[in-house]
Protein backbone atom coordinates (compact mmCIF):
# COMPACT_ATOMS: atom_id res chain seq x y z
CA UNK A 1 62.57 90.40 33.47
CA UNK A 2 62.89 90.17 37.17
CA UNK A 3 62.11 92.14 40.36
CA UNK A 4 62.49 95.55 40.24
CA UNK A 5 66.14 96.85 41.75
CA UNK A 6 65.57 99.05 44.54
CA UNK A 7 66.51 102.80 44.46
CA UNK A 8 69.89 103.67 44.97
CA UNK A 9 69.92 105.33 48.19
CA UNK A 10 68.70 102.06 49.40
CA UNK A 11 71.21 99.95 48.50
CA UNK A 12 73.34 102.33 50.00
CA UNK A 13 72.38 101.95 53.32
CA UNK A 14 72.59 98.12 53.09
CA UNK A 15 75.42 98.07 51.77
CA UNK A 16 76.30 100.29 55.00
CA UNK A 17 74.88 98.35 56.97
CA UNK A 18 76.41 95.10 56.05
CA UNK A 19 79.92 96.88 56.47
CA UNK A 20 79.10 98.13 59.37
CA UNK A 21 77.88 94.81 60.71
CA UNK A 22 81.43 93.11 59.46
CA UNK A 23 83.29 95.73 61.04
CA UNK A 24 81.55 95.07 64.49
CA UNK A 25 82.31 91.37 64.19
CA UNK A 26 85.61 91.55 63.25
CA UNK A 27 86.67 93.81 66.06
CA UNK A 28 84.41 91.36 68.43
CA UNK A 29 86.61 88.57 67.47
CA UNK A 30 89.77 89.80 68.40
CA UNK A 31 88.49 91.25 71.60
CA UNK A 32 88.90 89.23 75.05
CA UNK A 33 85.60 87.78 76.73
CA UNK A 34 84.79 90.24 79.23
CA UNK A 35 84.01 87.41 81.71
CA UNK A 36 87.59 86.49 81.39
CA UNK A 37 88.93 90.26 81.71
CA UNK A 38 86.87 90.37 84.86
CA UNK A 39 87.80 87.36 86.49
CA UNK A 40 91.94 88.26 86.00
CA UNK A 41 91.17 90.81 87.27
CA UNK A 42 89.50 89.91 90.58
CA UNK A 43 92.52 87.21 90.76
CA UNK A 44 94.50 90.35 90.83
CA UNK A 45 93.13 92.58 93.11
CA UNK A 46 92.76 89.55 95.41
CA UNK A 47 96.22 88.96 95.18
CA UNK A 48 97.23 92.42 95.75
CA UNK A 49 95.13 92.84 98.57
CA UNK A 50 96.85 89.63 100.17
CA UNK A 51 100.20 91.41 99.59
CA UNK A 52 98.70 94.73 101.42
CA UNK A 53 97.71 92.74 104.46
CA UNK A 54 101.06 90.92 104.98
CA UNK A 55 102.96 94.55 104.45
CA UNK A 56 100.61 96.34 106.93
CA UNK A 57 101.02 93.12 109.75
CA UNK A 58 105.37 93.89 109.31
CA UNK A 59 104.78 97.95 108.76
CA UNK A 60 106.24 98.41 112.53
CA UNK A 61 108.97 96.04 112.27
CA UNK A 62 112.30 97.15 111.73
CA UNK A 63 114.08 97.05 108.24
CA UNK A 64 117.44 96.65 109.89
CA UNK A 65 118.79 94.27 112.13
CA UNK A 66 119.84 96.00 115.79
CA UNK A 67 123.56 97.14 115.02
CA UNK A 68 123.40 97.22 111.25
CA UNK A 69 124.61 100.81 110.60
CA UNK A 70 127.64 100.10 113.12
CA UNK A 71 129.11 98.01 110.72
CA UNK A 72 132.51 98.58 109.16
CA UNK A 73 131.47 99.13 105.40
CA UNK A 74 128.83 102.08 106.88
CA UNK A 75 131.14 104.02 108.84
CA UNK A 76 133.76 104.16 105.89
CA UNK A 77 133.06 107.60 105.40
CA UNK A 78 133.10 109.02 109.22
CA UNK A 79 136.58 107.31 109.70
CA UNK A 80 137.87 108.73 106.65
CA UNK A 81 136.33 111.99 108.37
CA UNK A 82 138.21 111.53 111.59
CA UNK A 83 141.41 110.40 109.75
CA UNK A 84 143.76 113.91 109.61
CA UNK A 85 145.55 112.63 106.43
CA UNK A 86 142.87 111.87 104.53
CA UNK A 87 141.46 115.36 104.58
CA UNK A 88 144.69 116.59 102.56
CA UNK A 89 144.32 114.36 99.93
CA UNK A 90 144.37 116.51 96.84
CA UNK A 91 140.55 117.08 95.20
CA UNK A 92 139.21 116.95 99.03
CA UNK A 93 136.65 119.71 99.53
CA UNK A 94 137.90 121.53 102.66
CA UNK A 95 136.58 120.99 106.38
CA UNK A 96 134.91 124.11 107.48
């Protein structure tokens, strides 16, 4: 007749097994190499720390050019604060 089929809670746990087994390998397929993953991201934090250095060398240096808040479009608002007839404009709030 044949070999004798093995008990049931047997096949069970090969069967299991198996899907278990072509679970793992399907997820392992789609996954990056890990040798890749780590080597973007050393390239990264390289390149970040290269960023970091150049900031820190031009972290005293002005923003502003000498004079830049003396120009016209910056003091808009304090000559419209000096000017008399631009306080009565209607919707002004009032000058304490």
């Amino acid at each position: 007749c044949g070999p004798p089929s093995p008990p049931e809670s047997q096949r069970r746990a090969s069967m299991s097994g198996f899907l278990s087994r072509w679970i793992h390998d399907a997820i392992a397929l789609r996954m990056e190499d890990p040798v890749k993953i780590r080597a973007d991201w050393v390239a990264h934090m390289h390149k970040t720390e290269a960023k970091c250095v150049e900031i820190k060398k031009n972290w005293d240096q002005p923003t502003k050019t000498a004079g830049f808040w003396r120009k016209p479009q910056y003091n808009a608002t304090i000559d419209l604060m000096n000017d008399s007839r631009a306080g009565k404009i209607p919707g002004r709030a009032q000058n304490w």
